[in-house]
PDB file of N, CA and C in Angstrom:
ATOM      1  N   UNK A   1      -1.913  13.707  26.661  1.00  0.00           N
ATOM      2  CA  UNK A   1      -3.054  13.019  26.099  1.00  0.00           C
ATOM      3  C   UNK A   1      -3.512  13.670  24.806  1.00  0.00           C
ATOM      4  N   UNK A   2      -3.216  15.123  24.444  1.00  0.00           N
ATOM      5  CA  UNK A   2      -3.176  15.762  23.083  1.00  0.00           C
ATOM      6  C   UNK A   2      -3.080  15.002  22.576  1.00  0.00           C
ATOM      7  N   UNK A   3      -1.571  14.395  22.536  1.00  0.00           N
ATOM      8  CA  UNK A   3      -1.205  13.971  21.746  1.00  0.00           C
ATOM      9  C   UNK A   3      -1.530  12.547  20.980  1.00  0.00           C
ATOM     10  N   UNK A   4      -1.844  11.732  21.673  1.00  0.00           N
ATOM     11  CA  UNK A   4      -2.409  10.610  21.527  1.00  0.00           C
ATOM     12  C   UNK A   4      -4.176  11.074  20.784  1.00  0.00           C
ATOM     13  N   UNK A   5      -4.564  11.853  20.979  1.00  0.00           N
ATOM     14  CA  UNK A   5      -5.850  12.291  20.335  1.00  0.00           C
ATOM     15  C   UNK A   5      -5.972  12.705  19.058  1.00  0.00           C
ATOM     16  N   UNK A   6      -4.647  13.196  18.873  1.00  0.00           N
ATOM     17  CA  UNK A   6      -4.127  13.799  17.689  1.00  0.00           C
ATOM     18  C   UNK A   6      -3.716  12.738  16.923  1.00  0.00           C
ATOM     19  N   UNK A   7      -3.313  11.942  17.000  1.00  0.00           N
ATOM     20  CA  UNK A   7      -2.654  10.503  16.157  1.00  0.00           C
ATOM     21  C   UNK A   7      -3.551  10.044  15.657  1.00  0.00           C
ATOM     22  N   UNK A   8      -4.402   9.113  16.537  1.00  0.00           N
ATOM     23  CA  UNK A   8      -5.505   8.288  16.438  1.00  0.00           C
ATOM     24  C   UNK A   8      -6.539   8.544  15.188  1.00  0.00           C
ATOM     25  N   UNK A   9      -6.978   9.941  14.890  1.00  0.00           N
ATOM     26  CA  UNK A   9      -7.839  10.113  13.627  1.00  0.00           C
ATOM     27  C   UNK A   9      -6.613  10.081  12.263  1.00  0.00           C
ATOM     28  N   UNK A  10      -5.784  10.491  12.880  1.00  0.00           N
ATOM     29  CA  UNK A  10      -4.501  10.903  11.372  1.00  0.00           C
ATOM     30  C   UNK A  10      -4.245   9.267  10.831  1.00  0.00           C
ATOM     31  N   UNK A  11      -3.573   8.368  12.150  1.00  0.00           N
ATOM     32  CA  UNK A  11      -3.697   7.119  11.695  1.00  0.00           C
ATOM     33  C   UNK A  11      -4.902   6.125  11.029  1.00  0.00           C
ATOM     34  N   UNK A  12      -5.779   6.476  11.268  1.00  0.00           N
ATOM     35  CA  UNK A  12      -6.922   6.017  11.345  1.00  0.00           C
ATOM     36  C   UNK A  12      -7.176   6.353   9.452  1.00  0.00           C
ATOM     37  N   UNK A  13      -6.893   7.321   9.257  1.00  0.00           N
ATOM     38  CA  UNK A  13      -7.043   8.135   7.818  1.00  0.00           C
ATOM     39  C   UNK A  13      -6.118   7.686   6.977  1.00  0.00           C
ATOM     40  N   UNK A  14      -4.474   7.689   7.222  1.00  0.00           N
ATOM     41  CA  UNK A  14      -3.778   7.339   6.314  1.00  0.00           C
ATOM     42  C   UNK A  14      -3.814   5.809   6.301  1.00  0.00           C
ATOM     43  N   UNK A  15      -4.208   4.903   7.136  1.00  0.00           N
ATOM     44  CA  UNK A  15      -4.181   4.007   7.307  1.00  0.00           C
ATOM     45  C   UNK A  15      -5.571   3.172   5.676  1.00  0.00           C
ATOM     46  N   UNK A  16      -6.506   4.031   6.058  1.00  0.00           N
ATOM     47  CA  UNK A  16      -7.677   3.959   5.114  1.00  0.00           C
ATOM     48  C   UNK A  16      -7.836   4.494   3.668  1.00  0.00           C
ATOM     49  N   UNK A  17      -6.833   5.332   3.734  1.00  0.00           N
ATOM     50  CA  UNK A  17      -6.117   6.136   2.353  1.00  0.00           C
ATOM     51  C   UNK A  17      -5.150   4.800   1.590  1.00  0.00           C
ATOM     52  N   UNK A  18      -4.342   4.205   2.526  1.00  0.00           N
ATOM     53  CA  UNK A  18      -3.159   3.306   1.897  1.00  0.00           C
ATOM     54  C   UNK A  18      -4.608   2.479   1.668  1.00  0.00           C
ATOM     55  N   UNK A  19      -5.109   1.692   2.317  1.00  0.00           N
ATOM     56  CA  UNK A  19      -5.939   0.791   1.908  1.00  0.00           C
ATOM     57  C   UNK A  19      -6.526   0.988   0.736  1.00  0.00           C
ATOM     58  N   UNK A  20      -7.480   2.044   0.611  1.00  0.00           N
ATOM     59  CA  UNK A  20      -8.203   2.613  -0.634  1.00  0.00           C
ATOM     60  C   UNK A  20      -7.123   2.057  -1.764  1.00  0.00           C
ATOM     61  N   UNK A  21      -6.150   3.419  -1.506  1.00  0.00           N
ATOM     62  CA  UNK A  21      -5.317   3.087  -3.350  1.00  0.00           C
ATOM     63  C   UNK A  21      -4.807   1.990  -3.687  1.00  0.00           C
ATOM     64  N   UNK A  22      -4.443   1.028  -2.451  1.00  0.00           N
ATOM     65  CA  UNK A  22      -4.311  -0.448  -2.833  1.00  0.00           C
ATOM     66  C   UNK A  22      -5.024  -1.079  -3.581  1.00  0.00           C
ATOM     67  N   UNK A  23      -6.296  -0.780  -3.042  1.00  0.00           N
ATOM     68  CA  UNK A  23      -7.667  -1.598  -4.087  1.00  0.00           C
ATOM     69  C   UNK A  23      -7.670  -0.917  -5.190  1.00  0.00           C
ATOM     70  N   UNK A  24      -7.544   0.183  -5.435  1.00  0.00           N
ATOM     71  CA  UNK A  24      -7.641   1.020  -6.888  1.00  0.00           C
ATOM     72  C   UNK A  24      -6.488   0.209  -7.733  1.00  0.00           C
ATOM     73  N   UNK A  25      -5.107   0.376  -7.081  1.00  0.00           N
ATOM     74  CA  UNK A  25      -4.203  -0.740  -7.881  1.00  0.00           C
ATOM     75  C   UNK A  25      -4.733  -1.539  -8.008  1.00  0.00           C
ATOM     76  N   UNK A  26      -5.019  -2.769  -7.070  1.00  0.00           N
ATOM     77  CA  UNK A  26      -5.372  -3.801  -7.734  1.00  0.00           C
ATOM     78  C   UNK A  26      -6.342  -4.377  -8.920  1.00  0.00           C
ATOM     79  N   UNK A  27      -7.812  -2.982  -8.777  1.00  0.00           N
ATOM     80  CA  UNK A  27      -8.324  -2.653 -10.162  1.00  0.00           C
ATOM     81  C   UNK A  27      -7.951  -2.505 -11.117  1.00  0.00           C
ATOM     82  N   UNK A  28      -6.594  -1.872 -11.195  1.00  0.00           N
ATOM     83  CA  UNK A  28      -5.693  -0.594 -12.392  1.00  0.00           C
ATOM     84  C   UNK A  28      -4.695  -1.668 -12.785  1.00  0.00           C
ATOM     85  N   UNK A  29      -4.335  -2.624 -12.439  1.00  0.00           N
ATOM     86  CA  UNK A  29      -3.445  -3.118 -11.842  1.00  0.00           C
ATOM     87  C   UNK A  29      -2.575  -3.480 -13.994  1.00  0.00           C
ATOM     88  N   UNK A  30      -3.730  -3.678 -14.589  1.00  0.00           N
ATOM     89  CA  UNK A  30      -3.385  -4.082 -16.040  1.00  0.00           C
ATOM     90  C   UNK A  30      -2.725  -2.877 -16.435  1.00  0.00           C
ATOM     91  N   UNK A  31      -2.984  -1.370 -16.268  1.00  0.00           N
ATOM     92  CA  UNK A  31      -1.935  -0.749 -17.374  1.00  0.00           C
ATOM     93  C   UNK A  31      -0.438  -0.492 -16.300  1.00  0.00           C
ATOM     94  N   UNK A  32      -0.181  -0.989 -14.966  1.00  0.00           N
ATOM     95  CA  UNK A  32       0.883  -1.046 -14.758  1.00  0.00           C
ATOM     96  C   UNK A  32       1.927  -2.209 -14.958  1.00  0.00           C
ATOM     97  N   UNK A  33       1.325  -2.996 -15.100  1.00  0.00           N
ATOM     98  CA  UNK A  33       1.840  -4.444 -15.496  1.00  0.00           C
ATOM     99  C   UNK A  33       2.245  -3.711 -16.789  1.00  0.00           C
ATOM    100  N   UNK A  34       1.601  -3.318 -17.940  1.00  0.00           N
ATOM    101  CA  UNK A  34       2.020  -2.979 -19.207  1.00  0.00           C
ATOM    102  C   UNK A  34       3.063  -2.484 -19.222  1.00  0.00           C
ATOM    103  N   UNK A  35       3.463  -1.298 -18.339  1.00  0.00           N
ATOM    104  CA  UNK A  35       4.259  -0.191 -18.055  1.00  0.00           C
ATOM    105  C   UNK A  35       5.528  -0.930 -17.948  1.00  0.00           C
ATOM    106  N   UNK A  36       5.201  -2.059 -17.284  1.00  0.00           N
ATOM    107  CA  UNK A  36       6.679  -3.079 -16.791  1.00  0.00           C
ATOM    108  C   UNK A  36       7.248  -3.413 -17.689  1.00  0.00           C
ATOM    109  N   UNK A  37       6.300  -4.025 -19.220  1.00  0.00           N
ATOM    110  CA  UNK A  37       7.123  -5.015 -20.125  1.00  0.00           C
ATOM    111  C   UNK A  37       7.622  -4.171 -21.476  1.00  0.00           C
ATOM    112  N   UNK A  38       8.241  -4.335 -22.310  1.00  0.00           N
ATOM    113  CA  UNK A  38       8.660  -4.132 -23.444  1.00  0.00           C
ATOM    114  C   UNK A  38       7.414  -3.639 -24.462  1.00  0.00           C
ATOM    115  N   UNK A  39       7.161  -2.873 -25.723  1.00  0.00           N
ATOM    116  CA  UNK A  39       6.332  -2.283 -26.662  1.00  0.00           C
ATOM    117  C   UNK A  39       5.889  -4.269 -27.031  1.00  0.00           C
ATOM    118  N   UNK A  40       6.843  -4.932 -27.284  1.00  0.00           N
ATOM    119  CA  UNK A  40       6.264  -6.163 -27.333  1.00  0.00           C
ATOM    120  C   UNK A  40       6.681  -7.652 -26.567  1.00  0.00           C
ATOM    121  N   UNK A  41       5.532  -8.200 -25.973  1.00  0.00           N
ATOM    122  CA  UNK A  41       5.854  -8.990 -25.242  1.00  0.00           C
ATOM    123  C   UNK A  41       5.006 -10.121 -25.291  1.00  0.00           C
ATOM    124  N   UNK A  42       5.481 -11.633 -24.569  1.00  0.00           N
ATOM    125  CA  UNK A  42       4.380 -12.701 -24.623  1.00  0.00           C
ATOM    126  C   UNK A  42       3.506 -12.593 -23.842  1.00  0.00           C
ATOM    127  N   UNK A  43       2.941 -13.463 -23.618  1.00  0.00           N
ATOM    128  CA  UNK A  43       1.854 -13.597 -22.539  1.00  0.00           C
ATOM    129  C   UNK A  43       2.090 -14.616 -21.423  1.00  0.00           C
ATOM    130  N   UNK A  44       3.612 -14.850 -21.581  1.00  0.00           N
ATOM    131  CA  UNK A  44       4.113 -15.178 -20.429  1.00  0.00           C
ATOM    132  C   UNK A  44       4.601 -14.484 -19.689  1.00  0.00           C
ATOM    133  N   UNK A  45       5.559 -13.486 -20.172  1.00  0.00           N
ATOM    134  CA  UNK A  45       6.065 -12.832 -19.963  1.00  0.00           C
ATOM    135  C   UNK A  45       5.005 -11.528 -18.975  1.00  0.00           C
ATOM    136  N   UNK A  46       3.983 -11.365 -19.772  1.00  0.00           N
ATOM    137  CA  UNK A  46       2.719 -10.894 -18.890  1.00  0.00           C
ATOM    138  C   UNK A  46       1.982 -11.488 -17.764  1.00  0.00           C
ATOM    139  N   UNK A  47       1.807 -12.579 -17.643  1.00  0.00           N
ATOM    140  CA  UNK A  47       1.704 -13.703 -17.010  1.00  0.00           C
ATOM    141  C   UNK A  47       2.606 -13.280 -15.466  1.00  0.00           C
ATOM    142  N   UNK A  48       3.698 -13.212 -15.880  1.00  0.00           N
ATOM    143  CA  UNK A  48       4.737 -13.323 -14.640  1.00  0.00           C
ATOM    144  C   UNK A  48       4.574 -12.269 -13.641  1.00  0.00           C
ATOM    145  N   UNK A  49       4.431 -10.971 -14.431  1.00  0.00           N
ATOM    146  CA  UNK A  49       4.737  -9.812 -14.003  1.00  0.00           C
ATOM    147  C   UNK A  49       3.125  -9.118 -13.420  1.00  0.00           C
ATOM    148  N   UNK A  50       2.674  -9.819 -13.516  1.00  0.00           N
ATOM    149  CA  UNK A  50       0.897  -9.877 -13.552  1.00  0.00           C
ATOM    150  C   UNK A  50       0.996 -10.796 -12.277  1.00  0.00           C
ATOM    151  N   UNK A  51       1.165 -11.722 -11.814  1.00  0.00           N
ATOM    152  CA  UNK A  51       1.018 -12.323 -10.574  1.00  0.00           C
ATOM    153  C   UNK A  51       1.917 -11.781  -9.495  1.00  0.00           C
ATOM    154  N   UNK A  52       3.351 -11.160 -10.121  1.00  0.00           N
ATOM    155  CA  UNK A  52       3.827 -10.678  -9.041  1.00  0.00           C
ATOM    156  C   UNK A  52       3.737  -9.503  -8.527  1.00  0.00           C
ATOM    157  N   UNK A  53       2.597  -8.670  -9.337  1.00  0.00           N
ATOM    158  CA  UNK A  53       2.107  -7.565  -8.715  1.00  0.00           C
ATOM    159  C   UNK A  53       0.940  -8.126  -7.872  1.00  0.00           C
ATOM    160  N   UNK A  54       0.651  -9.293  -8.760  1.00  0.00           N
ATOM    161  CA  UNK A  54      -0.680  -9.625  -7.926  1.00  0.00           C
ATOM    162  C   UNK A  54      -0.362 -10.368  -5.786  1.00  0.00           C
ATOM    163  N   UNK A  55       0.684 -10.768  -6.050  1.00  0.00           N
ATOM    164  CA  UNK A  55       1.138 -11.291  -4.818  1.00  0.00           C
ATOM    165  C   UNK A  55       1.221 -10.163  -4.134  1.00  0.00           C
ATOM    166  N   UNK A  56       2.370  -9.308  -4.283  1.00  0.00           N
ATOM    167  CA  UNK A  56       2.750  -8.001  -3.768  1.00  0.00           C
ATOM    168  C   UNK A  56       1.253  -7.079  -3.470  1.00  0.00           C
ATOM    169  N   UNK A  57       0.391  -7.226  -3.834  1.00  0.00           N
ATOM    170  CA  UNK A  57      -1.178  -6.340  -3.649  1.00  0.00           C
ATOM    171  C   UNK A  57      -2.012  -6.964  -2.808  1.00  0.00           C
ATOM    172  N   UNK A  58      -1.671  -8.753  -2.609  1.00  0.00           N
ATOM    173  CA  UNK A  58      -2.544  -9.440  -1.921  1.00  0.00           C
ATOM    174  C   UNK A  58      -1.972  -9.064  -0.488  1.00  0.00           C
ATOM    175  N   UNK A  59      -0.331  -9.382  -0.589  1.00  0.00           N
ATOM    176  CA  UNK A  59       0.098  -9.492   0.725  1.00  0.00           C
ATOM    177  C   UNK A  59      -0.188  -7.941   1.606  1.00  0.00           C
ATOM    178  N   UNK A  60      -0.256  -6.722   0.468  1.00  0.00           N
ATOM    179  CA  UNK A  60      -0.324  -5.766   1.312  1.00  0.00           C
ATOM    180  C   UNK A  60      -2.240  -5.644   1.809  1.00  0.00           C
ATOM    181  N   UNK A  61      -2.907  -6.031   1.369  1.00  0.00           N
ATOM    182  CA  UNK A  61      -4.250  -6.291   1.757  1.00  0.00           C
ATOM    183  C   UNK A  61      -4.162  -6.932   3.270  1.00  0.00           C
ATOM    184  N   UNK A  62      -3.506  -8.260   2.873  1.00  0.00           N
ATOM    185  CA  UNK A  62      -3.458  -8.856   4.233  1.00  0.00           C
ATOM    186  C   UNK A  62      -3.128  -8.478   5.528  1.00  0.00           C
ATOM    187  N   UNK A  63      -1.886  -7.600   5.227  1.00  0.00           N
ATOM    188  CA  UNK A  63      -0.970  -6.957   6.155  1.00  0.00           C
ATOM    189  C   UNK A  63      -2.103  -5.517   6.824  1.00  0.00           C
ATOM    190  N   UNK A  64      -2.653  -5.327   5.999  1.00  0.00           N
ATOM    191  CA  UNK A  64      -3.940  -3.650   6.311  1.00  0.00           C
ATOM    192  C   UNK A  64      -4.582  -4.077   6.860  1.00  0.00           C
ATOM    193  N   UNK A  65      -5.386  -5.298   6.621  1.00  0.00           N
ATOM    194  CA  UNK A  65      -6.354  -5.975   7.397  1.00  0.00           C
ATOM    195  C   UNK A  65      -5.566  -6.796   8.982  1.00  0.00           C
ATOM    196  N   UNK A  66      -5.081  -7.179   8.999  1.00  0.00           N
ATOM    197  CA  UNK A  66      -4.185  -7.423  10.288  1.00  0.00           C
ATOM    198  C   UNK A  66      -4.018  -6.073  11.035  1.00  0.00           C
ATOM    199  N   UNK A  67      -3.404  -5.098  10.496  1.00  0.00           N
ATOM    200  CA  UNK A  67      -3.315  -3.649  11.181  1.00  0.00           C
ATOM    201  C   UNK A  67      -4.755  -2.968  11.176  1.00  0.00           C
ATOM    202  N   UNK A  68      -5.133  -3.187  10.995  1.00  0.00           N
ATOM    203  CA  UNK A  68      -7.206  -2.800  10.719  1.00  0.00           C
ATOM    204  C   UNK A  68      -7.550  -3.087  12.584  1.00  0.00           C
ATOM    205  N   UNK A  69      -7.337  -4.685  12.099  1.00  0.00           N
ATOM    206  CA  UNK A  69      -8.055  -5.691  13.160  1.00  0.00           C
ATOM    207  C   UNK A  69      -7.424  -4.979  14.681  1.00  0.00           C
ATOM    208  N   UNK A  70      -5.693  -5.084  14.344  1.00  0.00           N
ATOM    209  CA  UNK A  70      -5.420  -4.337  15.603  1.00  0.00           C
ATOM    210  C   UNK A  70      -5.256  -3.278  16.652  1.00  0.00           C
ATOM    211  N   UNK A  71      -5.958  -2.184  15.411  1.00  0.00           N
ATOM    212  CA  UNK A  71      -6.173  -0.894  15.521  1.00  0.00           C
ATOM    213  C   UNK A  71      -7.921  -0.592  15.965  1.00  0.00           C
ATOM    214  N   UNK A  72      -8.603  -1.408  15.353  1.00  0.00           N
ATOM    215  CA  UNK A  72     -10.005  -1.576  15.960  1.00  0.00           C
ATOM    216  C   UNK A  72      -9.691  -2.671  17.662  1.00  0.00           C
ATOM    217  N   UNK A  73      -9.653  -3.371  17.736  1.00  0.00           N
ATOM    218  CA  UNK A  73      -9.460  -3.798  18.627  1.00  0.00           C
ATOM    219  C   UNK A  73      -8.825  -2.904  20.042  1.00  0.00           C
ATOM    220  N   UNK A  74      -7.530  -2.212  19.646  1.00  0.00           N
ATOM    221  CA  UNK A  74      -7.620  -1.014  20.647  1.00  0.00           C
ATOM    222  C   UNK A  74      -6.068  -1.195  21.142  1.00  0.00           C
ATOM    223  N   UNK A  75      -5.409  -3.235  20.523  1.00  0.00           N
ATOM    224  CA  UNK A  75      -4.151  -3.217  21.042  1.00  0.00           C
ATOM    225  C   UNK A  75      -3.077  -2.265  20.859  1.00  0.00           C
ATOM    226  N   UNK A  76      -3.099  -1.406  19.727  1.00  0.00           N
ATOM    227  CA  UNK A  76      -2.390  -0.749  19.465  1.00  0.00           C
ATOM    228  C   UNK A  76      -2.651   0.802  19.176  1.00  0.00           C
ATOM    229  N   UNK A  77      -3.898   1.575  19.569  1.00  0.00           N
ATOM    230  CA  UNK A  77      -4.905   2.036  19.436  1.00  0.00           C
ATOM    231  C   UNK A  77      -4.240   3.448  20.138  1.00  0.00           C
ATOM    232  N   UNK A  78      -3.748   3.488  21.473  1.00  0.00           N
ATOM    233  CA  UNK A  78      -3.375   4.532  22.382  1.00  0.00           C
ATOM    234  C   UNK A  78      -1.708   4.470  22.486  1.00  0.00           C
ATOM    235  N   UNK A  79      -0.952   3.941  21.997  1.00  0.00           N
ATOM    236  CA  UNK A  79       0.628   3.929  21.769  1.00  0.00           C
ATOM    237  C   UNK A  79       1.025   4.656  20.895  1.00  0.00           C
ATOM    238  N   UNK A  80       1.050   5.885  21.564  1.00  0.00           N
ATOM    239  CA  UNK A  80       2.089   6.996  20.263  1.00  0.00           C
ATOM    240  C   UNK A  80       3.011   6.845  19.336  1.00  0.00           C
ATOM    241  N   UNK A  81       4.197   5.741  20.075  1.00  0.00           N
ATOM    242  CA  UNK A  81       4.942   5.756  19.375  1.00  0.00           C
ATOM    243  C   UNK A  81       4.436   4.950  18.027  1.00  0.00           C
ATOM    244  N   UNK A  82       3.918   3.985  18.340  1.00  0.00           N
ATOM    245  CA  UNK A  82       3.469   3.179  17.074  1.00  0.00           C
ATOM    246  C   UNK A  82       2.621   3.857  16.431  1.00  0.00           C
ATOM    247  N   UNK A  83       1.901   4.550  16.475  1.00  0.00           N
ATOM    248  CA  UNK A  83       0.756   5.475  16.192  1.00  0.00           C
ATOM    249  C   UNK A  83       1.657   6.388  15.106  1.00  0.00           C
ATOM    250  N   UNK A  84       2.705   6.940  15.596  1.00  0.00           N
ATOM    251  CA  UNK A  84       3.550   8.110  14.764  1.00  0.00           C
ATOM    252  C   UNK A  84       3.776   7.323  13.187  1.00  0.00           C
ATOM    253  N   UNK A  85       4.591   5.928  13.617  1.00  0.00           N
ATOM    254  CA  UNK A  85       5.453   5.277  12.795  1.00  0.00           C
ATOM    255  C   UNK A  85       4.720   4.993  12.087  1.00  0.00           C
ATOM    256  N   UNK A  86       3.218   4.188  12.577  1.00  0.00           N
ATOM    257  CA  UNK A  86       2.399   3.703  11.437  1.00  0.00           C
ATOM    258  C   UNK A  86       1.860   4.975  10.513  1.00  0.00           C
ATOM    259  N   UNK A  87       1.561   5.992  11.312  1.00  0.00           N
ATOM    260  CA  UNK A  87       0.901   7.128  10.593  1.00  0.00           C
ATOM    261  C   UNK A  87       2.049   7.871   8.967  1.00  0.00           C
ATOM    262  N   UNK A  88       3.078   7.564   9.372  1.00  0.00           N
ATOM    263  CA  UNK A  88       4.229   8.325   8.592  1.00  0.00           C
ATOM    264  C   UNK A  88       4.362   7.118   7.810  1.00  0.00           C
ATOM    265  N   UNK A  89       4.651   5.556   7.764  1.00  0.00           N
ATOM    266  CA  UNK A  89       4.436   4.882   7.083  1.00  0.00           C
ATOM    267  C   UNK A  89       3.166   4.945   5.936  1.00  0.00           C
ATOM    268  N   UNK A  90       2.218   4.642   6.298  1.00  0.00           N
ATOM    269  CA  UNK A  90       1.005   4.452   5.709  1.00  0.00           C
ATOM    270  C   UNK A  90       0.733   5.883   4.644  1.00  0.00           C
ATOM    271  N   UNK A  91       1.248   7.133   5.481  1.00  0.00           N
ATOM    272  CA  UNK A  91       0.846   8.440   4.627  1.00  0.00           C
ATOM    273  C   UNK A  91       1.971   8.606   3.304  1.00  0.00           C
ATOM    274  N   UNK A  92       3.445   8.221   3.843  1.00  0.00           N
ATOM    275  CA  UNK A  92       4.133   7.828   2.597  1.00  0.00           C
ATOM    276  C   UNK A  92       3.543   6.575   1.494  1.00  0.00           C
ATOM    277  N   UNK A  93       3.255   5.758   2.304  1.00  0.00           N
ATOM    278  CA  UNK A  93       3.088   4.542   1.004  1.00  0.00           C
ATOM    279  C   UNK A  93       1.561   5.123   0.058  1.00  0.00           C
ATOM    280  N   UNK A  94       0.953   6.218   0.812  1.00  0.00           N
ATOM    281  CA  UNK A  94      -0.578   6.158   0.455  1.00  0.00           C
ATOM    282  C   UNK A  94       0.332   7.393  -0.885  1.00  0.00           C
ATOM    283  N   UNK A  95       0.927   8.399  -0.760  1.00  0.00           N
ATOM    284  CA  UNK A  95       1.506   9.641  -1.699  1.00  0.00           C
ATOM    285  C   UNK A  95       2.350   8.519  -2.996  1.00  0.00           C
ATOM    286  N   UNK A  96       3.179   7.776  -1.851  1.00  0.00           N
ATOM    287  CA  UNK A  96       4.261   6.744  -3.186  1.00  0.00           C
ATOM    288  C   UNK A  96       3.013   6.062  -4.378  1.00  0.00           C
ATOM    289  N   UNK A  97       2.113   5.474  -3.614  1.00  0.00           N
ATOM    290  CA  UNK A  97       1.164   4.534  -4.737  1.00  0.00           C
ATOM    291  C   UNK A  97       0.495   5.084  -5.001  1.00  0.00           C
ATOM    292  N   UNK A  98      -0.061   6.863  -4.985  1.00  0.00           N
ATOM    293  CA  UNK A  98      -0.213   7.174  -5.892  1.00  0.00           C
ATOM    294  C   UNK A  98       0.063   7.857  -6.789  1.00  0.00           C
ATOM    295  N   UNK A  99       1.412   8.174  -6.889  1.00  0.00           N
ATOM    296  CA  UNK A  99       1.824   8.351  -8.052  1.00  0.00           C
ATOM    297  C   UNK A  99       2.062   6.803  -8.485  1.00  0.00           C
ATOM    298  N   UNK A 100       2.592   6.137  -8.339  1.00  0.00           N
ATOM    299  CA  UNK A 100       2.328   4.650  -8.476  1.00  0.00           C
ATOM    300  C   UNK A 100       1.406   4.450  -9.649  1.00  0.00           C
ATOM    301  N   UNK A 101       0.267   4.491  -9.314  1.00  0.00           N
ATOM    302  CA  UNK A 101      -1.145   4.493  -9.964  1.00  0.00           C
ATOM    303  C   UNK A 101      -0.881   5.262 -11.308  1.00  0.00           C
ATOM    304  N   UNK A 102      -0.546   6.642 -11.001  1.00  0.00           N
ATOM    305  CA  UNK A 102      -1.258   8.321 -11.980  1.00  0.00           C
ATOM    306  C   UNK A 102       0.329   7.865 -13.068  1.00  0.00           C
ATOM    307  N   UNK A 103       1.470   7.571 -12.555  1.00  0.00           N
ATOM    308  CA  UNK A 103       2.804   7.631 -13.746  1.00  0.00           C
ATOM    309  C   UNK A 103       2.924   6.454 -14.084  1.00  0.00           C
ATOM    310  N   UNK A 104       2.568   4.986 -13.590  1.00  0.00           N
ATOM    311  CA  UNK A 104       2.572   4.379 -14.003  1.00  0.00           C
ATOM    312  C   UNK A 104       3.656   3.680 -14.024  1.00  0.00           C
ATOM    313  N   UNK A 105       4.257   3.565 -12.682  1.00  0.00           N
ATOM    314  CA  UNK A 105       5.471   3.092 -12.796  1.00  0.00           C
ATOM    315  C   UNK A 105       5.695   2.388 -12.806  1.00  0.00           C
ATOM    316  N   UNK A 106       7.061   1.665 -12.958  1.00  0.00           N
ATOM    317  CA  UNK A 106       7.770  -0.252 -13.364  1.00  0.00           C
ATOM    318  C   UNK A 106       7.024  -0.764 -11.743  1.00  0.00           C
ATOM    319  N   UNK A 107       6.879  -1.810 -12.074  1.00  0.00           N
ATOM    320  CA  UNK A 107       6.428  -3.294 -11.106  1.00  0.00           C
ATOM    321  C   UNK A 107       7.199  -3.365 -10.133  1.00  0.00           C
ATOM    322  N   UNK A 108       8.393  -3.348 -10.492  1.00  0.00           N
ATOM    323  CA  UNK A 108       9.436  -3.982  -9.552  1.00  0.00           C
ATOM    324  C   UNK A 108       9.926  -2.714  -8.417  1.00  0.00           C
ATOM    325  N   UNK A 109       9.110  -1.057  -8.929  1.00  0.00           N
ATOM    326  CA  UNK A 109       9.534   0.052  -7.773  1.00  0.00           C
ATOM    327  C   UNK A 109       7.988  -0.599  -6.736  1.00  0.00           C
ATOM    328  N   UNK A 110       7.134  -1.272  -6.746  1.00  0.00           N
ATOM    329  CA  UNK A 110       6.451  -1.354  -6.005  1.00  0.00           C
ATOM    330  C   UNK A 110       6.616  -2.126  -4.988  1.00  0.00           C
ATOM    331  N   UNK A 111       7.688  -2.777  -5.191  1.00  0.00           N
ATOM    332  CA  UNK A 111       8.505  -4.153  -3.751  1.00  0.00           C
ATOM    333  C   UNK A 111       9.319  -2.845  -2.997  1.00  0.00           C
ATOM    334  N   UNK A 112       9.743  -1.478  -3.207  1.00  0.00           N
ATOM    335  CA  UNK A 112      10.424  -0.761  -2.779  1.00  0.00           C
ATOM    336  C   UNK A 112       9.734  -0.398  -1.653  1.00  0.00           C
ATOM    337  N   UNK A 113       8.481   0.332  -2.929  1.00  0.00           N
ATOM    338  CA  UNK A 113       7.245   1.072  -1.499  1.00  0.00           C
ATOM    339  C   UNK A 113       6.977  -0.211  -0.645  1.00  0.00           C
ATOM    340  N   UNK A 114       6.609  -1.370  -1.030  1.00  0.00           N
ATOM    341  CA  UNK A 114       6.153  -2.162  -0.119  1.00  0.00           C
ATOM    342  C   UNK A 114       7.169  -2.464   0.970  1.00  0.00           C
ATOM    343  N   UNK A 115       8.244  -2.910   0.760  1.00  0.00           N
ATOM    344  CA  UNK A 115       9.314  -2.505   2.305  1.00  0.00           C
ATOM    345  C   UNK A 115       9.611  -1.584   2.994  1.00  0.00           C
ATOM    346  N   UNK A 116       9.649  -0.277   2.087  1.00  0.00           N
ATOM    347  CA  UNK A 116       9.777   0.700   3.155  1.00  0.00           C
ATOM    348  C   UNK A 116       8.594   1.389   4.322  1.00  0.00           C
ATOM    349  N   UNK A 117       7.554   1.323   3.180  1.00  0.00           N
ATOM    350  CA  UNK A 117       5.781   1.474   4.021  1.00  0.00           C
ATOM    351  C   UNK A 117       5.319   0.438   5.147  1.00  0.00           C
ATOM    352  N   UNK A 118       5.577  -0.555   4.645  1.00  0.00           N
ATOM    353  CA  UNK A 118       4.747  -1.961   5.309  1.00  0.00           C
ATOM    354  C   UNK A 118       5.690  -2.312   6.725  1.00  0.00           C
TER     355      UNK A 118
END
């Protein structure tokens, strides 16, 4: 039962950490889009790369809030094993996005973190 006591705040944290820097991306979200395109580009071309970060930021919102709901609720709350996986997930994607955020990296490494985290 340690052990399960021990999870529960860690998950609970990285879980709220990934959430946080998500929203900070999605604030920040304009000088990484920049980072993506060429010294010069249209505003289509911005356009594109600008919604598909924006999709990729919504869906991971959605997906936190679904794991939120089921982690308050309690279904998944006392299961170690899921507890581990989500905890090691969530604490990688929370370290990946932010450097994410701070270097500013291409658009398209953020579909990476998002499959391997999510």
């Amino acid at each position: 039962m340690a052990t399960v006591n021990g999870i529960v705040p860690a998950r609970f944290l990285t879980l709220i950490a990934h959430l946080i820097i998500t929203i900070n991306l999605y604030w920040t979200r304009r000088d990484n889009v920049e980072a993506c395109l060429p010294e010069t580009y249209t505003q289509d071309q911005y356009n594109q790369k600008d919604t598909e970060l924006l999709v990729g930021l919504s869906l991971a919102l959605a997906f936190a809030a679904v794991e939120l709901a089921g982690f308050f609720t309690g279904i998944s709350m006392f299961l170690p094993t899921v507890g581990m996986l989500s905890t090691a997930a969530h604490a990688s994607a929370a370290v990946s996005l932010s450097y994410f955020v701070f270097e500013q990296w291409e658009c398209d490494l953020y579909w990476w973190v998002f499959g391997f985290c999510r």
